[in-house]
Protein backbone atom coordinates (compact mmCIF):
# COMPACT_ATOMS: atom_id res chain seq x y z
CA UNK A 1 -8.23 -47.15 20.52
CA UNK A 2 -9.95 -47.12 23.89
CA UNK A 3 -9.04 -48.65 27.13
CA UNK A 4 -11.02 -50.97 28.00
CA UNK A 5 -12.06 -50.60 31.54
CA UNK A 6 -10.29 -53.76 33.45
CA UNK A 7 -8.05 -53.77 36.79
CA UNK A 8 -5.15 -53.65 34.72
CA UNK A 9 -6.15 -50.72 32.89
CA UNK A 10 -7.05 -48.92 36.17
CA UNK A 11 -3.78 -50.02 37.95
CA UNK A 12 -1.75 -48.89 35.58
CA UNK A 13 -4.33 -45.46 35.22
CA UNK A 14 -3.10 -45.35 38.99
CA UNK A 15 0.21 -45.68 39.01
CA UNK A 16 0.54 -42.79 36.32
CA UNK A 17 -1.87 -40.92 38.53
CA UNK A 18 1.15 -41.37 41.36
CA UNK A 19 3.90 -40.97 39.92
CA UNK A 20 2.53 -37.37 38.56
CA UNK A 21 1.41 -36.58 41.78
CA UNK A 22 4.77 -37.42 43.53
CA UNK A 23 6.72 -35.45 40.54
CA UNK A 24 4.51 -32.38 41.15
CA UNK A 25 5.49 -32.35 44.69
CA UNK A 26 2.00 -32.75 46.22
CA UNK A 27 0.93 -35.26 49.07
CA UNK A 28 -3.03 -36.66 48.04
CA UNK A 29 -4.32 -34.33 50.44
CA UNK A 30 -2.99 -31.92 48.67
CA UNK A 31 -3.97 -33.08 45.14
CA UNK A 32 -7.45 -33.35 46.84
CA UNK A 33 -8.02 -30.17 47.98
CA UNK A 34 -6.84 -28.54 44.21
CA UNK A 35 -8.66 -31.59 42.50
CA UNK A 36 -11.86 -30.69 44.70
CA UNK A 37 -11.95 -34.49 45.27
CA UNK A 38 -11.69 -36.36 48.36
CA UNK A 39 -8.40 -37.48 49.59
CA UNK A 40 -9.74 -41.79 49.59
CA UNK A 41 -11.20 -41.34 46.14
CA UNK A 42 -8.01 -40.25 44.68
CA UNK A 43 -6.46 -43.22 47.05
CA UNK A 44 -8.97 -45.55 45.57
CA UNK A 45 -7.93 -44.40 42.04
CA UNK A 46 -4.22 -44.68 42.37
CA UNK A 47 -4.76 -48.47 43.79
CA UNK A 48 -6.46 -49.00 41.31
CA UNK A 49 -9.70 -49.77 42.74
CA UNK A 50 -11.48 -47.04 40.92
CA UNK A 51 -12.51 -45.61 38.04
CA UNK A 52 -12.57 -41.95 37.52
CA UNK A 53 -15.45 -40.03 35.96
CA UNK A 54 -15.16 -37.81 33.09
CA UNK A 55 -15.17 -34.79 35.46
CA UNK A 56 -12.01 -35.99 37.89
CA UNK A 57 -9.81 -36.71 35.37
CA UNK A 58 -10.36 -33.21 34.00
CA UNK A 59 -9.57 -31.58 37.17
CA UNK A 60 -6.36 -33.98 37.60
CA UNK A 61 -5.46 -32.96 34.43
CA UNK A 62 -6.09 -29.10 35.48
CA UNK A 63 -4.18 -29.50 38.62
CA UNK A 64 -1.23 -31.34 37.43
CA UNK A 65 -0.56 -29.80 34.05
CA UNK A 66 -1.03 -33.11 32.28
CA UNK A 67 -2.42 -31.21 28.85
CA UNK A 68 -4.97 -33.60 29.19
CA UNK A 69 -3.43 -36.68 29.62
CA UNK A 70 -6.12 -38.22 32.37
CA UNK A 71 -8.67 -37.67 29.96
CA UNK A 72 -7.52 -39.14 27.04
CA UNK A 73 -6.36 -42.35 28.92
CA UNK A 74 -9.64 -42.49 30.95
CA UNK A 75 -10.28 -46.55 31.21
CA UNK A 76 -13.68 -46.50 28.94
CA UNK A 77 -16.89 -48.92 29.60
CA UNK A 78 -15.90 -52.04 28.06
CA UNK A 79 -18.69 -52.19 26.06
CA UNK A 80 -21.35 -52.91 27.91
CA UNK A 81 -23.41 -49.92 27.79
CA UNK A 82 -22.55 -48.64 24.51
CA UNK A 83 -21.22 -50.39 21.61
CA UNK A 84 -17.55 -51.26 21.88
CA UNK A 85 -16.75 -49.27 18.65
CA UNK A 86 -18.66 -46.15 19.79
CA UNK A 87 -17.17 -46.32 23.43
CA UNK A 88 -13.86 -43.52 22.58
CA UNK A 89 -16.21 -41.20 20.77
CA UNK A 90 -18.56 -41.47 23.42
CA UNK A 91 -16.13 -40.29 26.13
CA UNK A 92 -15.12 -37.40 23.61
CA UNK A 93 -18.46 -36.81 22.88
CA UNK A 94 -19.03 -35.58 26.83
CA UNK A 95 -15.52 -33.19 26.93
CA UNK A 96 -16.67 -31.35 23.14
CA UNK A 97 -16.91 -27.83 22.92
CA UNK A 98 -18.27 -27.97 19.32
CA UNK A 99 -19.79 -30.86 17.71
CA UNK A 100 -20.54 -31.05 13.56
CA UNK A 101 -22.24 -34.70 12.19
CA UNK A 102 -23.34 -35.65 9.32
CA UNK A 103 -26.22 -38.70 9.44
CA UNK A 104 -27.15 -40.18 6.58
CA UNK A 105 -30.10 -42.15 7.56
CA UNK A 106 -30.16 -42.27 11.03
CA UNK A 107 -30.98 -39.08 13.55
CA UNK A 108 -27.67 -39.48 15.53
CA UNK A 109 -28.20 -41.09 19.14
CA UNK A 110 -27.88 -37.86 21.29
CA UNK A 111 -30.98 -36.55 19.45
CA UNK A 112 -33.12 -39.36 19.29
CA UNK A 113 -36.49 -39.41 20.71
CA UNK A 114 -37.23 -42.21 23.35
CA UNK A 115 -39.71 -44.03 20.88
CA UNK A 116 -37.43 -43.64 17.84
CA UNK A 117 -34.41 -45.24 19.84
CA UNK A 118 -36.74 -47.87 21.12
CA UNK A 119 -37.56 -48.91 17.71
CA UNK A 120 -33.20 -48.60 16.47
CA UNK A 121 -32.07 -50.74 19.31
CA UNK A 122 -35.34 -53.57 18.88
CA UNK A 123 -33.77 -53.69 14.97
CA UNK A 124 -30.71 -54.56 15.32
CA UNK A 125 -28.38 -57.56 14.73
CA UNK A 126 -28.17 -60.07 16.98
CA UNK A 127 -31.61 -59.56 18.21
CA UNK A 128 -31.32 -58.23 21.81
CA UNK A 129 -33.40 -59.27 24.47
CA UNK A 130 -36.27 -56.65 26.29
CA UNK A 131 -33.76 -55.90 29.18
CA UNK A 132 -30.87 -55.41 27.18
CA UNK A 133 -32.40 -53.47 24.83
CA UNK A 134 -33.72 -51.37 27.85
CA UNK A 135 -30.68 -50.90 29.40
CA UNK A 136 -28.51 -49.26 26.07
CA UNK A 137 -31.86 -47.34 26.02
CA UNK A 138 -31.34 -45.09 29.28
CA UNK A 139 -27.82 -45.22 28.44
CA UNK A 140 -28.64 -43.20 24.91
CA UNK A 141 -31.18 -41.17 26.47
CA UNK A 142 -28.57 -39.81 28.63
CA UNK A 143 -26.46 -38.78 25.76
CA UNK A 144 -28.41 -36.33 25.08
CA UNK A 145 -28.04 -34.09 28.64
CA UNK A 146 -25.24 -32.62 26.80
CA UNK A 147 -27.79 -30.54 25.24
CA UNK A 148 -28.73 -29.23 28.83
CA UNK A 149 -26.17 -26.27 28.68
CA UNK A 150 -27.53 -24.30 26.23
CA UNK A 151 -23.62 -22.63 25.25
CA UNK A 152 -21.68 -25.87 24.61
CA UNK A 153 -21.39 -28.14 22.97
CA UNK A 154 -22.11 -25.96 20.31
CA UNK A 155 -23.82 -28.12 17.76
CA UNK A 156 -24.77 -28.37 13.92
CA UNK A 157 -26.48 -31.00 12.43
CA UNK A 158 -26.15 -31.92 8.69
CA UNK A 159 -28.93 -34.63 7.68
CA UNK A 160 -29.34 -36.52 4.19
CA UNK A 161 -33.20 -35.78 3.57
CA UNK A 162 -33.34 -40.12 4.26
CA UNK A 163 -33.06 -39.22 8.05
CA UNK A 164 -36.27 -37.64 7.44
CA UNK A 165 -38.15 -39.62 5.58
CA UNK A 166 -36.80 -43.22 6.56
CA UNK A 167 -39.65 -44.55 8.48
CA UNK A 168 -38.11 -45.88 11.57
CA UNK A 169 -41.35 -47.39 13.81
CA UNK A 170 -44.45 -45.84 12.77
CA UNK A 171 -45.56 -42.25 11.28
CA UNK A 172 -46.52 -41.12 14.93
CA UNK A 173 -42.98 -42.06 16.23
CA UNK A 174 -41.44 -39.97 13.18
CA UNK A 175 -43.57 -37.36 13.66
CA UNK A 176 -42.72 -36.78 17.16
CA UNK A 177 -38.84 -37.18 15.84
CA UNK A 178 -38.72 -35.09 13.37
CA UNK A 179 -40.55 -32.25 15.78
CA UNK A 180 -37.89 -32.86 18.55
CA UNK A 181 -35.57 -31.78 16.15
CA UNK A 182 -37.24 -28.86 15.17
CA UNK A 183 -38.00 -27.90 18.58
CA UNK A 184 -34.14 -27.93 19.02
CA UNK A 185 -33.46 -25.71 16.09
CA UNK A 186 -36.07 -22.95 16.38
CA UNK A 187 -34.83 -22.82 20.25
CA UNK A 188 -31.51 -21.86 18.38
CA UNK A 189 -29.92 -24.79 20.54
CA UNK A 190 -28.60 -26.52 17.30
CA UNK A 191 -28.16 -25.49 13.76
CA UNK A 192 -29.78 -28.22 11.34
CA UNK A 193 -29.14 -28.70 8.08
CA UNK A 194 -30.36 -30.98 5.61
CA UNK A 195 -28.85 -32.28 2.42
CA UNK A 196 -31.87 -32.68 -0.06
CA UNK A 197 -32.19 -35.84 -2.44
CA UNK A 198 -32.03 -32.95 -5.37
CA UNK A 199 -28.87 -32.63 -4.58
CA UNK A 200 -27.61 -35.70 -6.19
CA UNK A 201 -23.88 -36.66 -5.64
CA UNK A 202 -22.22 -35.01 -2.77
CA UNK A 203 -19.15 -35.26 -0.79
CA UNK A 204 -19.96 -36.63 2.01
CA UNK A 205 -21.92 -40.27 0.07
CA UNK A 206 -19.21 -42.16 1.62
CA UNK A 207 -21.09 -42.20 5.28
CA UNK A 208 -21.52 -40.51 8.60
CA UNK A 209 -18.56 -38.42 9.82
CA UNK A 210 -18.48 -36.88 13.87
CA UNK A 211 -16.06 -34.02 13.73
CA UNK A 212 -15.37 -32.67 17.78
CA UNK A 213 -13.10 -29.45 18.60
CA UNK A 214 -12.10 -29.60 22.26
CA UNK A 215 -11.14 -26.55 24.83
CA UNK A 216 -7.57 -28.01 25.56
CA UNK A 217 -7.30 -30.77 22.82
CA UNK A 218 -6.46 -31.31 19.51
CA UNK A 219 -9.90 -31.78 17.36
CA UNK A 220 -10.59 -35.09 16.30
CA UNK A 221 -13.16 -37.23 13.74
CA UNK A 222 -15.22 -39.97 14.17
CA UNK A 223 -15.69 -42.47 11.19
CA UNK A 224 -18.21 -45.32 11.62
CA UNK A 225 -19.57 -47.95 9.16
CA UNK A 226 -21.20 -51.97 9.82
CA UNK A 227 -19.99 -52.77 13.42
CA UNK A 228 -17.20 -50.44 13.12
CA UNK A 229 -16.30 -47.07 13.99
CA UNK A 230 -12.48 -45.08 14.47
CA UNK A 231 -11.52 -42.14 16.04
CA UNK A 232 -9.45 -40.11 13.96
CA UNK A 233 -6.67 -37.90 15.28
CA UNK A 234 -4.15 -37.40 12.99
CA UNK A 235 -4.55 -34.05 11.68
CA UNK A 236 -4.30 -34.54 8.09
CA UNK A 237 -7.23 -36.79 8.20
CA UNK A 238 -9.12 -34.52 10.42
CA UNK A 239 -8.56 -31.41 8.10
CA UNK A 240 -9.90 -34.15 5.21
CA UNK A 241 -13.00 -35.16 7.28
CA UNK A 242 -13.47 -31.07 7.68
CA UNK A 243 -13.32 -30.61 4.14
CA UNK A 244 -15.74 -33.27 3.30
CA UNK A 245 -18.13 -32.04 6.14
CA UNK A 246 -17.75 -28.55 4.77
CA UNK A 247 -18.62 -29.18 1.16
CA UNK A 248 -21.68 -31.12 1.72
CA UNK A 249 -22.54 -28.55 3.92
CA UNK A 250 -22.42 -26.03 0.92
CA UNK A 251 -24.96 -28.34 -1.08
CA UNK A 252 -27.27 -28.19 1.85
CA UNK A 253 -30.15 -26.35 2.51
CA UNK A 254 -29.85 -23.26 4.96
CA UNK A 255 -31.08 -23.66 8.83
CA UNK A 256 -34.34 -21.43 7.84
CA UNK A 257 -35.24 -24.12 5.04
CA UNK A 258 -34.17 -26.78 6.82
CA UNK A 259 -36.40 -26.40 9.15
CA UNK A 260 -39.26 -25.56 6.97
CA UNK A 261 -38.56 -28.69 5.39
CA UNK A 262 -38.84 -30.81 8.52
CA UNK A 263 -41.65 -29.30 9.60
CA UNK A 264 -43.37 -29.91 6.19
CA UNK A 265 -41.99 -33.80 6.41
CA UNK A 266 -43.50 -33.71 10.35
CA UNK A 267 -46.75 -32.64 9.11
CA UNK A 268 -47.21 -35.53 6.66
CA UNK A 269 -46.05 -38.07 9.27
CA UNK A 270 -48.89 -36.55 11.62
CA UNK A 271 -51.44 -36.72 8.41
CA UNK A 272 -50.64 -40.46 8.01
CA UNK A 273 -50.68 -41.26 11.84
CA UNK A 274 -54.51 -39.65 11.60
């Protein structure tokens, strides 16, 4: 589960953040100058008036040989900007090395369009108002500058052929989707693979599955359904969600056809929007 971001989650976060410090032998100046962090922020953290980013509690962990404790007990966003389910996976989501989804009828947040998310987050249930909506918009737009490196995460993309031809907004929004996507795969910057409705039966019917390898941490799996999602760490259930991912993967079409397929799909959208 994650911690919800709260003063008692950070005080706590701070007093672990101390007590490792104090056990390693090192002063905060000290721990600042290896963390490459100023010596009040890390003050600020251990009080816990602050929250670390992403980036400091890797280098704490670095520093102090915590195996990547300070990341894993990060205090998340409590919800606010991202649902409360997704929060965990979203943190994870920013430390991956390699990332492998399956959608089923949704392109997954990180690679949405702004036009396409525009038109998921003005569907949902309870409506939201213009400024909320607006606000979890920038907030999944950002998601996807972990596409910026162009070496990790590495990423592969396995769609049910519903992705494509769901109409989410209007053919001119899909159209400009589905050649985001393809703009992403011919650049080599993601593999894409799509499940076609020929296929019938497959493993992975039971719904979307995240699967993230880390450079330090176990690899985990993300499960989400109605208003619910888990992070799964337990490895048997991680090598299951693997096996799933892998088989469906099998039925799928190759990257080459994949794309050709998209494109094809792309073209009618643009046809209809004429």
């Amino acid at each position: 589960m994650a911690i919800e971001d709260n003063p008692q989650s950070r005080v706590r976060y701070g007093e672990e953040l101390r007590r490792l410090r104090e056990a390693a032998g090192l002063t905060q100046e000290e721990l600042s100058q290896r963390a490459v962090m100023s010596r009040t922020h890390i003050a600020h953290i251990e009080a816990g008036r602050r929250r670390p980013d992403v980036d400091d509690a890797r280098r704490l962990d670095q520093v102090l040989g915590t195996g990547g404790f300070f990341v894993r007990f990060l205090p998340t966003l409590d919800g606010r900007k991202v649902a409360e389910h997704f929060a965990e996976a979203a943190e994870l989501e920013l430390q991956a090395t390699v990332i492998r989804e399956y959608a089923s009828t949704l392109v997954p947040g990180f690679l949405q369009t702004e036009a396409y998310a525009r038109e998921v987050l003005s569907s949902g249930h309870p409506a939201k108002s213009n400024e909320e909506r607006d606000r979890l918009l920038v907030t999944r737009l950002e998601r996807a500058r972990i596409l910026d490196n162009f070496d990790s995460p590495q990423v592969w993309m396995l769609f049910g052929e519903a992705v494509l031809r769901q109409m989410i907004g209007s053919p001119a929004i899909m159209c400009e989707q589905l050649r985001h996507i393809m703009k992403l795969g011919e650049s080599r910057r993601i593999r894409v693979h799509v499940l076609s409705f020929r296929v019938g039966a497959h493993a992975a019917l039971e719904g979307p599955v995240k699967l993230m390898w880390f450079q330090d941490l176990p690899p985990v799996a993300y499960v989400e359904g109605l208003k619910s999602g888990r992070v799964w760490e337990l490895p048997s259930v991680v090598r299951q969600c693997e096996e799933v991912y892998n088989h469906a993967l099998g039925d799928a079409l190759s990257h080459r056809k994949s794309l050709a397929l998209i494109r094809s799909v792309a073209e009618d959208y643009e046809h209809e929007a004429q």
